[in-house]
Protein backbone atom coordinates (compact mmCIF):
# COMPACT_ATOMS: atom_id res chain seq x y z
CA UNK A 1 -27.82 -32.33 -4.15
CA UNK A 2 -25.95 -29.28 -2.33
CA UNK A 3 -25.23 -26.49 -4.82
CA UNK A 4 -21.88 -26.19 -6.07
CA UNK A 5 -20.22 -22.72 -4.34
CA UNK A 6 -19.02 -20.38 -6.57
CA UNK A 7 -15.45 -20.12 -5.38
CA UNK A 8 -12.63 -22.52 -3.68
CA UNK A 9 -12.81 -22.34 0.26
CA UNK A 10 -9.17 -23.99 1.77
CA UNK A 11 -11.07 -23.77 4.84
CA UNK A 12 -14.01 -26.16 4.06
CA UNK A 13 -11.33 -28.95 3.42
CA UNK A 14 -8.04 -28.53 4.31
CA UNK A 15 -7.97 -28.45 7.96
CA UNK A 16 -9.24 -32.28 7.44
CA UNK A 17 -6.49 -33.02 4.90
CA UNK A 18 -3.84 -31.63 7.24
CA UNK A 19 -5.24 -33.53 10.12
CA UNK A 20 -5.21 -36.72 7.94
CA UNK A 21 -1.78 -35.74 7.30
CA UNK A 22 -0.61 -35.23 11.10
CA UNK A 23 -2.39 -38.27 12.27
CA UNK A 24 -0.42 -40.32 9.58
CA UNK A 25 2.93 -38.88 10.65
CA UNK A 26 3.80 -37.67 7.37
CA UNK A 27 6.37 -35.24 7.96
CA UNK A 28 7.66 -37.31 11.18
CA UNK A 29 11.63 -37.87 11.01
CA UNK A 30 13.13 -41.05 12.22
CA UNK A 31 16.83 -40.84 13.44
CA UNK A 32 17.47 -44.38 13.27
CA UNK A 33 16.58 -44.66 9.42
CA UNK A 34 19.34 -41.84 8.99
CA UNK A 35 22.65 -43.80 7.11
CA UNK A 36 25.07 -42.02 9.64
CA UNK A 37 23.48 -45.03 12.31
CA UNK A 38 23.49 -47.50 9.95
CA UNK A 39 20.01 -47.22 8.19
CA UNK A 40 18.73 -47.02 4.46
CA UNK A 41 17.89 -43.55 4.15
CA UNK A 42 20.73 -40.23 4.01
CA UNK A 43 19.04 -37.49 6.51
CA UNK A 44 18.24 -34.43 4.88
CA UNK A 45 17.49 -31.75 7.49
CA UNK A 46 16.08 -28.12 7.35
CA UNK A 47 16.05 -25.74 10.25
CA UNK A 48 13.23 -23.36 9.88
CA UNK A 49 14.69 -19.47 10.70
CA UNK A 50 12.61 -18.88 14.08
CA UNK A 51 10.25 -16.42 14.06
CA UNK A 52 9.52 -13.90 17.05
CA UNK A 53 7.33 -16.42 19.59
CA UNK A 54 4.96 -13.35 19.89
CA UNK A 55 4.55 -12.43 16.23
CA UNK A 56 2.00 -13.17 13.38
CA UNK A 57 2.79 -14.34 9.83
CA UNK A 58 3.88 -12.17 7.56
CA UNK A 59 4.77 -12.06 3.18
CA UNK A 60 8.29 -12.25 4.63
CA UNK A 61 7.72 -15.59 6.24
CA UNK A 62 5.42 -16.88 3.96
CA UNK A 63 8.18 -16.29 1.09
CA UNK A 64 11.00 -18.09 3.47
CA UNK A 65 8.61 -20.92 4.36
CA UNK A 66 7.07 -21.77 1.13
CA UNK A 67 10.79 -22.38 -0.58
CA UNK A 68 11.21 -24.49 2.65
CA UNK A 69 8.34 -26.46 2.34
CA UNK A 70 8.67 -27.36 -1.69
CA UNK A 71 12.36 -28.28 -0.83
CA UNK A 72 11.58 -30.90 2.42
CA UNK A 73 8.31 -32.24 0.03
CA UNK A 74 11.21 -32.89 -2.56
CA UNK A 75 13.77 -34.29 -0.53
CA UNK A 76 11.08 -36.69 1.25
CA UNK A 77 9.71 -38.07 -2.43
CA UNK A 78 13.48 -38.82 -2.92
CA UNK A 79 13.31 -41.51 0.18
CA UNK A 80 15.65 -39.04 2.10
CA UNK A 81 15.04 -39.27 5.73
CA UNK A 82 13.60 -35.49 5.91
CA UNK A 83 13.35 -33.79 8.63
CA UNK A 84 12.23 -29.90 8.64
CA UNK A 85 12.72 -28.58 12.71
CA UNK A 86 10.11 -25.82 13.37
CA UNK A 87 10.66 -23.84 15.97
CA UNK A 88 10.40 -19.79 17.65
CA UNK A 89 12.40 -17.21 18.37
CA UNK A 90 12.17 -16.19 22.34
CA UNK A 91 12.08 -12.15 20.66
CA UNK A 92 13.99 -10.81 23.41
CA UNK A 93 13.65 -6.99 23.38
CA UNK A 94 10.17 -7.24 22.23
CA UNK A 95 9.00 -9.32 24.65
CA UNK A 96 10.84 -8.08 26.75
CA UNK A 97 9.37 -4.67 26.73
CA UNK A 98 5.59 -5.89 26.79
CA UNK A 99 6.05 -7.77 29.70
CA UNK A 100 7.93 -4.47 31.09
CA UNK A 101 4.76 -2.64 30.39
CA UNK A 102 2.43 -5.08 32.10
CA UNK A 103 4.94 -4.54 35.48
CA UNK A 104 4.76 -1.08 35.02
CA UNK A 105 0.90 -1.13 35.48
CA UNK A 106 1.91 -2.74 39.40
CA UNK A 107 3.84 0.07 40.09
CA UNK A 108 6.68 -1.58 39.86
CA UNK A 109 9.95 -2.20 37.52
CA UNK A 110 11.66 -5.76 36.61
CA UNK A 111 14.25 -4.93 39.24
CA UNK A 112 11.88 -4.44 41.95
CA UNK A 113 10.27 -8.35 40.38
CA UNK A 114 14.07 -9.33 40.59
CA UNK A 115 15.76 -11.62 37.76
CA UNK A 116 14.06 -14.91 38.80
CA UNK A 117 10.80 -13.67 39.02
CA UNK A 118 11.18 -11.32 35.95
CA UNK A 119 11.93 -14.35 33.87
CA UNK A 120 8.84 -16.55 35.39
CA UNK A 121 6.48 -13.78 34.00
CA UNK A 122 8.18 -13.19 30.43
CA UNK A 123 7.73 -17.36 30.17
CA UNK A 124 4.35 -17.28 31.73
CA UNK A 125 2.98 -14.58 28.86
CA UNK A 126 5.17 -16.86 25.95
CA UNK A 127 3.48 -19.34 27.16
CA UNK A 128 0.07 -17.58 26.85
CA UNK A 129 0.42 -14.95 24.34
CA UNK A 130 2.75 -17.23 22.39
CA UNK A 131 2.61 -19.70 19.73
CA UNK A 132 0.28 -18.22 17.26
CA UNK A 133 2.78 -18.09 14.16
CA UNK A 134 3.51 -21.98 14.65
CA UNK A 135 -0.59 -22.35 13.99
CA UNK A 136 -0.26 -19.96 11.12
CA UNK A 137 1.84 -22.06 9.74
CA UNK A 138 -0.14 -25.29 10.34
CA UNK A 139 -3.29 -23.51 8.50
CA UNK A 140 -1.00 -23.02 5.40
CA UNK A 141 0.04 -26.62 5.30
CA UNK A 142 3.67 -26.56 6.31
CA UNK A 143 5.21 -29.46 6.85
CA UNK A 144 7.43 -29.43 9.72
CA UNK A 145 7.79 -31.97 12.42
CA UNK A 146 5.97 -30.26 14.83
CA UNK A 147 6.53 -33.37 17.12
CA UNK A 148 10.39 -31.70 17.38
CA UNK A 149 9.06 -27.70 17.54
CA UNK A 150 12.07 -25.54 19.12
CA UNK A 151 11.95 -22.54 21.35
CA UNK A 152 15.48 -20.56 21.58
CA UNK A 153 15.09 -20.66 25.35
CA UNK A 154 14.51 -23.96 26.20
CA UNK A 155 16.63 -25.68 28.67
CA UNK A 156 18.11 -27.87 26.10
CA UNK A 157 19.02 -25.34 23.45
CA UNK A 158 20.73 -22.66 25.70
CA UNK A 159 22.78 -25.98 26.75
CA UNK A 160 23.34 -27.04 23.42
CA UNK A 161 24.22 -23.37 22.42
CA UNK A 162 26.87 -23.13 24.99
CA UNK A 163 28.24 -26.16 24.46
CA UNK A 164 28.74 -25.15 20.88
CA UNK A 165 30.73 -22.11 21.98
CA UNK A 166 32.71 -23.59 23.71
CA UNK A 167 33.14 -26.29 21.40
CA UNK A 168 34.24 -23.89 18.83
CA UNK A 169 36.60 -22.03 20.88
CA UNK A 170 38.47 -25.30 22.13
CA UNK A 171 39.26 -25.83 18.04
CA UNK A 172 40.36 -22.37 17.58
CA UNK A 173 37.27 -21.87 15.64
CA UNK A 174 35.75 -18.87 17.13
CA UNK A 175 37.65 -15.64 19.32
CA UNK A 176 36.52 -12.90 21.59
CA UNK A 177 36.91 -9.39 20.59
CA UNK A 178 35.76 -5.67 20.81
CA UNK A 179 33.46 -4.16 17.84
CA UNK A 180 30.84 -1.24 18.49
CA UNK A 181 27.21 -2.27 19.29
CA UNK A 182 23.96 -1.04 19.47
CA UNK A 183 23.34 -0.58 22.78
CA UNK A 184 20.13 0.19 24.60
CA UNK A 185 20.59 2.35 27.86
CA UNK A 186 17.34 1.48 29.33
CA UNK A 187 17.12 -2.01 28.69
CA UNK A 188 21.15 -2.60 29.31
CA UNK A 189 21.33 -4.62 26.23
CA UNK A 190 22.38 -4.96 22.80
CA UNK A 191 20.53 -4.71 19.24
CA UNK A 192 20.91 -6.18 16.40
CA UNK A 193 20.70 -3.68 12.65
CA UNK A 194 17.27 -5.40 12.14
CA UNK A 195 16.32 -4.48 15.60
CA UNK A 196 17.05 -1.14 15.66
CA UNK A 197 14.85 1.50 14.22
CA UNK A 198 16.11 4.51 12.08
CA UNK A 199 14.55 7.66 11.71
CA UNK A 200 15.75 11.10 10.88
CA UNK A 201 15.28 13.89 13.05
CA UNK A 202 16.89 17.81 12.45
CA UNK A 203 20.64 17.67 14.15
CA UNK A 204 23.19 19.78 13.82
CA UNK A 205 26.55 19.82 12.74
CA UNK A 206 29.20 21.45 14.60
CA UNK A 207 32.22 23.04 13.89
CA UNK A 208 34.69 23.15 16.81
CA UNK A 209 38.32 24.58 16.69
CA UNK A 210 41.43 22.06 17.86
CA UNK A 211 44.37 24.53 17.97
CA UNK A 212 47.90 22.63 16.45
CA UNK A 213 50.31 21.52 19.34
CA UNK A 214 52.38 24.13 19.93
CA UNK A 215 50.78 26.75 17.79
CA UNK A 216 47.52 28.43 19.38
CA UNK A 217 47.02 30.86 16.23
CA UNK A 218 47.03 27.94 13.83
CA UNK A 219 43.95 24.93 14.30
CA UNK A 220 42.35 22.23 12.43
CA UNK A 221 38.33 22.62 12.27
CA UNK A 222 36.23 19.51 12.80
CA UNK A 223 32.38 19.08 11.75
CA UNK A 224 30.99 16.52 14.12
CA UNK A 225 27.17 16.09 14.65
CA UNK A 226 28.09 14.55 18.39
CA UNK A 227 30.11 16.75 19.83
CA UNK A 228 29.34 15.08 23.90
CA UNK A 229 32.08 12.07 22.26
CA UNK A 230 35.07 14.39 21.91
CA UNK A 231 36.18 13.78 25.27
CA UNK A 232 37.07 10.38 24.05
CA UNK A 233 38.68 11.14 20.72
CA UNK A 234 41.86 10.06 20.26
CA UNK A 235 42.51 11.18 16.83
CA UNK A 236 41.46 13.72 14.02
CA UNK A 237 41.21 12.25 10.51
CA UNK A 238 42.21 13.59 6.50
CA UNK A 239 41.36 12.44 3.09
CA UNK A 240 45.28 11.33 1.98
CA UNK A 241 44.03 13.25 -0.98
CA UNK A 242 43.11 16.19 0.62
CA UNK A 243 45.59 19.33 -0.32
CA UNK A 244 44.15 21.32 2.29
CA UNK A 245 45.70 19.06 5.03
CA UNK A 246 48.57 17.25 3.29
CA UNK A 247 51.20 19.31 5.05
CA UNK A 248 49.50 18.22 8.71
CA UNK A 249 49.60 14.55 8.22
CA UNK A 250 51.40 13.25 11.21
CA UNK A 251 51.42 16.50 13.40
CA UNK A 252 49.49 16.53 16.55
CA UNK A 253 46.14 19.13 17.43
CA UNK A 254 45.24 19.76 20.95
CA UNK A 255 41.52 18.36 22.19
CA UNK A 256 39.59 21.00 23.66
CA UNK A 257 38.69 20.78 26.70
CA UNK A 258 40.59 17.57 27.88
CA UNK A 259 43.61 19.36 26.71
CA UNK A 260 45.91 16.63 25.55
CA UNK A 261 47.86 16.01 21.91
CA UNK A 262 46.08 13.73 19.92
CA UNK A 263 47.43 12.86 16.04
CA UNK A 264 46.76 14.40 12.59
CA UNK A 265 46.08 10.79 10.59
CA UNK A 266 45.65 10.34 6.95
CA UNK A 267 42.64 8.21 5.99
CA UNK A 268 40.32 7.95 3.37
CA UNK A 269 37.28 7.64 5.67
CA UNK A 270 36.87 11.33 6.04
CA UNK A 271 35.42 13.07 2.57
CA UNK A 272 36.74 16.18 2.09
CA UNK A 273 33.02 16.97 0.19
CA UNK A 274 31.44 16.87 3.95
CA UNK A 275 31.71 19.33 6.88
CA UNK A 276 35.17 21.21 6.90
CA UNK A 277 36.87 17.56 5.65
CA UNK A 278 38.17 17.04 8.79
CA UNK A 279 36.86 14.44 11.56
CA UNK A 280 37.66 13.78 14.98
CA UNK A 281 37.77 9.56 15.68
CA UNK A 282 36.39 8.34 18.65
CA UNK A 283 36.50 4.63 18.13
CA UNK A 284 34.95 3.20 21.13
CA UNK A 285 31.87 5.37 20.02
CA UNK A 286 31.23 4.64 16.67
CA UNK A 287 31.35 1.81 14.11
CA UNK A 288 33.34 3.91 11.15
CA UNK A 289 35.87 5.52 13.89
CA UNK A 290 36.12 1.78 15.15
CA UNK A 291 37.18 0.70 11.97
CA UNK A 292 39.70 4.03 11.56
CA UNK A 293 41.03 2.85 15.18
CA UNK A 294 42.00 -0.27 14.29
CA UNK A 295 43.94 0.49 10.84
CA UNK A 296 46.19 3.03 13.22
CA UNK A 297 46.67 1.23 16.27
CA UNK A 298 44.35 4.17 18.08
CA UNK A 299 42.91 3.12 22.17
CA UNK A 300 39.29 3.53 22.44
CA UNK A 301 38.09 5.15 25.70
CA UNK A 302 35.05 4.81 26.73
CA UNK A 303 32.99 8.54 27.84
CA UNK A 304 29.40 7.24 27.25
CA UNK A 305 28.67 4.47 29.94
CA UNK A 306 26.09 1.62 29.78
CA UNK A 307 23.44 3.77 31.29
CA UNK A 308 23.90 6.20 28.64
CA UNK A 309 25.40 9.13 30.99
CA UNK A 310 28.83 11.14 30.40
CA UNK A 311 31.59 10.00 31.98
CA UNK A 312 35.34 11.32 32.06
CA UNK A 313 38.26 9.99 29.73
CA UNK A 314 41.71 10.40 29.07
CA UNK A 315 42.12 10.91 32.94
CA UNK A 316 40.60 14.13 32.92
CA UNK A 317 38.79 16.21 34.96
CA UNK A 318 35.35 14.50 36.27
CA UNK A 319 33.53 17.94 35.95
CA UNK A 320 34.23 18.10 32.15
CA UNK A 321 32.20 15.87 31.17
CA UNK A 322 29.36 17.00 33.33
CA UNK A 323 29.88 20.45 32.19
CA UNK A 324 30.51 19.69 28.32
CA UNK A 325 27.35 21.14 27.10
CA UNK A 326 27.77 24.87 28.56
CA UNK A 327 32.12 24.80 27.85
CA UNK A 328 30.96 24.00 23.95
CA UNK A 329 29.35 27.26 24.19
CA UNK A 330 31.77 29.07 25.89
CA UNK A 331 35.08 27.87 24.15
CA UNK A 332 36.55 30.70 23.43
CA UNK A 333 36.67 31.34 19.47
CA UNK A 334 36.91 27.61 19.17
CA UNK A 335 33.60 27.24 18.05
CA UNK A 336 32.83 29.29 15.36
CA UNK A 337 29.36 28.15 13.48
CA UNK A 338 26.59 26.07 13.82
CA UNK A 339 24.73 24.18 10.88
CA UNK A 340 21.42 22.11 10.87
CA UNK A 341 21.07 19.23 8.98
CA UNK A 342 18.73 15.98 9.15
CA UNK A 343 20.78 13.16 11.55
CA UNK A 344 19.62 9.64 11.43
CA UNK A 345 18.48 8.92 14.63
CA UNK A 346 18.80 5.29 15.96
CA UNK A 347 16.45 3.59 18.44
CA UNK A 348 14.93 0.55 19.69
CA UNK A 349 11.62 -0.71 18.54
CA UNK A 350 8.89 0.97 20.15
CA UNK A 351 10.14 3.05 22.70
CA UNK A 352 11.46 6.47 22.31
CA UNK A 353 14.72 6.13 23.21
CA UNK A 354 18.18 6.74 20.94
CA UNK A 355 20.71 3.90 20.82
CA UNK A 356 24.26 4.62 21.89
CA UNK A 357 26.95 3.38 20.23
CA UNK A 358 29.48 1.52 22.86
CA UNK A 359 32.17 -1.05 22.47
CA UNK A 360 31.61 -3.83 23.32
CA UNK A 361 32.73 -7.80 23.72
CA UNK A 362 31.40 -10.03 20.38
CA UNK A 363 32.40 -13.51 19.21
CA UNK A 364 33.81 -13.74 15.88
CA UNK A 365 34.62 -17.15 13.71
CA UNK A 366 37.96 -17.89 11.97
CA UNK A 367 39.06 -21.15 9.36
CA UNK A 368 41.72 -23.33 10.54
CA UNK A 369 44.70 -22.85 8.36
CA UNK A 370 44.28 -19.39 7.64
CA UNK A 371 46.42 -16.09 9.46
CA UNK A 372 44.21 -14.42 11.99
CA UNK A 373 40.71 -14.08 12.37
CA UNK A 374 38.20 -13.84 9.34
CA UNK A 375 34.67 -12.15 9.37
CA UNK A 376 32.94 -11.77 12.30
CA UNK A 377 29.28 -13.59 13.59
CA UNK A 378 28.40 -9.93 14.81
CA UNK A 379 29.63 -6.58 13.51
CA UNK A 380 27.89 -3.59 13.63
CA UNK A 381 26.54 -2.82 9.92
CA UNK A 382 27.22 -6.13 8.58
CA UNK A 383 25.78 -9.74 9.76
CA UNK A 384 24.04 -8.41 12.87
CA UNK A 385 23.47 -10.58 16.01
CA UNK A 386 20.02 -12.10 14.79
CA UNK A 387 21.97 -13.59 11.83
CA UNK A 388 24.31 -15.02 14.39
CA UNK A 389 21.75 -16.24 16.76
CA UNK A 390 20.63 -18.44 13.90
CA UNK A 391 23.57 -19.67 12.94
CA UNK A 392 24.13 -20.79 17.01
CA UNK A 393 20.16 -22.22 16.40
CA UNK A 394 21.55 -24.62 13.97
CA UNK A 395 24.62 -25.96 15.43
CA UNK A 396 23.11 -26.04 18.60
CA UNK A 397 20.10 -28.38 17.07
CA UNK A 398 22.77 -30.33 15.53
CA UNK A 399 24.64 -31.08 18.68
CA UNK A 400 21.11 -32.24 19.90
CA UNK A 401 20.70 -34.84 17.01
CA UNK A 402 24.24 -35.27 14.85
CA UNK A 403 22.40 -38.15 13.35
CA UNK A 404 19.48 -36.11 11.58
CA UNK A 405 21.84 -32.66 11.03
């Protein structure tokens, strides 16, 4: 008789179970049981958040999955036709950036590969490097129909995707509009919040001079911890609240510089408690002066292109922007101090770099019967594009199968 071990091994027996479970097509959907054709049973139909197609389990997922998992085993002992769709996320950047590396070790960069090619190798190492999650989740007994496992890129999902878009757009449903992004200079993309990476790092704060319109001896001092943006600022801000500025609401300062009248406004944005209480707006160049932009009507230039270099705005001179750096230092009397302070530093996973902030073209959602647009799919501090990726994942897989969604 073997001797009994000591302690519970899942390994010993459960791979068999599972198996057993597979072969009998347990957790197999049927779309022509679903009641919307005509069958017996009402679908009930989970779409499993896709993980990165190159990552490894994690508490995170296990916590998502498990909830999942009890809710599908529920819905399945109720005679609901059950369907759980497992599937990956194609983990753009990250990918992205491996296979980036492996090029690198040619000699070479993806534009030298060229697009096709470029995108032959990032599905050739999926392909081999991928997968490993999905048999994580096999090993701890999920039960998705892995017969009707999803990939983000797949031929029929970006189709399904942009028929959804458009879709939603023909009924009024969804709009095209300008919010600031996180935007990655080397890899000419955008971020997501959860895919950038904050750190702090010592900055400084600045304190830079703009002399009222038509009154040199009398200015309005800003603290800014990026000064290379005020070529695009288009405003200065106050706290309403603020005595200190009250009586310059609604007058006009002159940018440095650029040398052009930009307004005094009052908003509550700026905190009187921080730097000198007053703050210049640049809304194409940050999420908060975005915001500031739009409650005043304010343009948003753009002086930080997508390659991360200076560029003019306001139809100035070309050299000032090349030559902001050394006029900071040599404005005369307009910039009086320096502080350091700890700046959070934004970047993308992995690499080194800093994010820039840049406006940029998003898709937001609106309810019929409602005035105007309501909250966007993507904003910059808020839902984030991976959030709206998923929500595309599951009306995309519902335009696949309307019978099962």
């Amino acid at each position: 008789m073997p001797e009994l071990p000591d302690r519970y091994d899942p390994s010993i027996t459960e791979p068999a179970v599972y198996a057993q479970w597979l072969g009998a097509e347990c957790f197999a959907a049927d779309a022509t049981r679903s009641s919307r054709i005509g069958g017996d049973r009402v679908p009930f139909t989970i779409v499993m958040p896709p993980p990165n197609v190159t990552g490894i389990l994690h508490v995170g997922h296990g916590l998502t999955y498990t909830v999942q998992d009890v809710l599908i085993r529920w819905a399945r002992m109720r005679r609901t036709e059950a369907l759980w769709v497992p599937g990956t996320d194609h983990a753009g950047i990250a990918t992205q950036n491996v296979v980036e590396r492996l090029i690198a070790q040619e000699g070479k960069t993806r534009f030298d590969v060229g697009r096709s090619a470029f995108v032959s190798r990032t599905e050739a190492f999926v392909e081999e490097k991928g997968g490993v999650i999905l048999k994580q989740l096999r090993a701890i007994g999920a039960s998705a129909d892995w017969n009707r496992t999803a990939y983000t890129l797949s031929p029929e999902l970006s189709r399904a995707v942009r028929e959804s878009f458009v879709r939603l757009y023909e009924r009024g449903l969804i709009y095209k509009g300008h919010r600031v992004i996180h935007w990655c200079p080397r890899c000419l993309t955008s971020l997501s919040d959860e895919e950038a990476e904050f750190q702090d790092e010592p900055g400084a704060l600045y304190h830079i001079n703009y002399p009222l319109s038509g009154d040199a001896a009398r200015y309005l001092t800003i603290a800014t911890t990026r000064p290379e943006t005020m070529l695009a600022d288009v405003a200065v801000a106050v706290n309403p609240t603020d005595d200190r500025y009250r009586s310059l609401i609604g007058k006009t300062v002159r940018l440095p510089i650029v040398h052009i009248d930009i307004p005094v406004v009052a908003d509550e944005y700026a905190d009187p408690e921080f730097g000198t209480g007053v703050v210049k707006i640049t809304p194409a160049h940050d999420a908060n002066d975005f915001d500031v932009g739009q409650r005043h009507g304010l343009p948003a230039p753009i002086v930080i292109d997508e390659h991360g270099r200076m560029r003019e705005a306001h139809g100035s001179d070309p050299h000032s922007a090349r030559a902001l750096g050394g006029r900071l230092r040599l404005l005369d009397g307009e910039h009086p101090r320096l502080e350091h302070l700890t700046a959070a530093l934004v970047g993308p996973p992995h690499s080194g770099l800093v994010l820039r902030r840049l406006r940029s073209a998003a898709e937001y959602h609106s309810l019929p019967g409602r005035c105007g647009p309501l909250s966007p799919l993507r904003r910059a501090g808020a839902t984030g594009r991976g959030r709206a990726r998923h929500l595309v994942l599951v009306v995309a897989l519902a335009a696949v199968d309307a019978r099962l969604a």
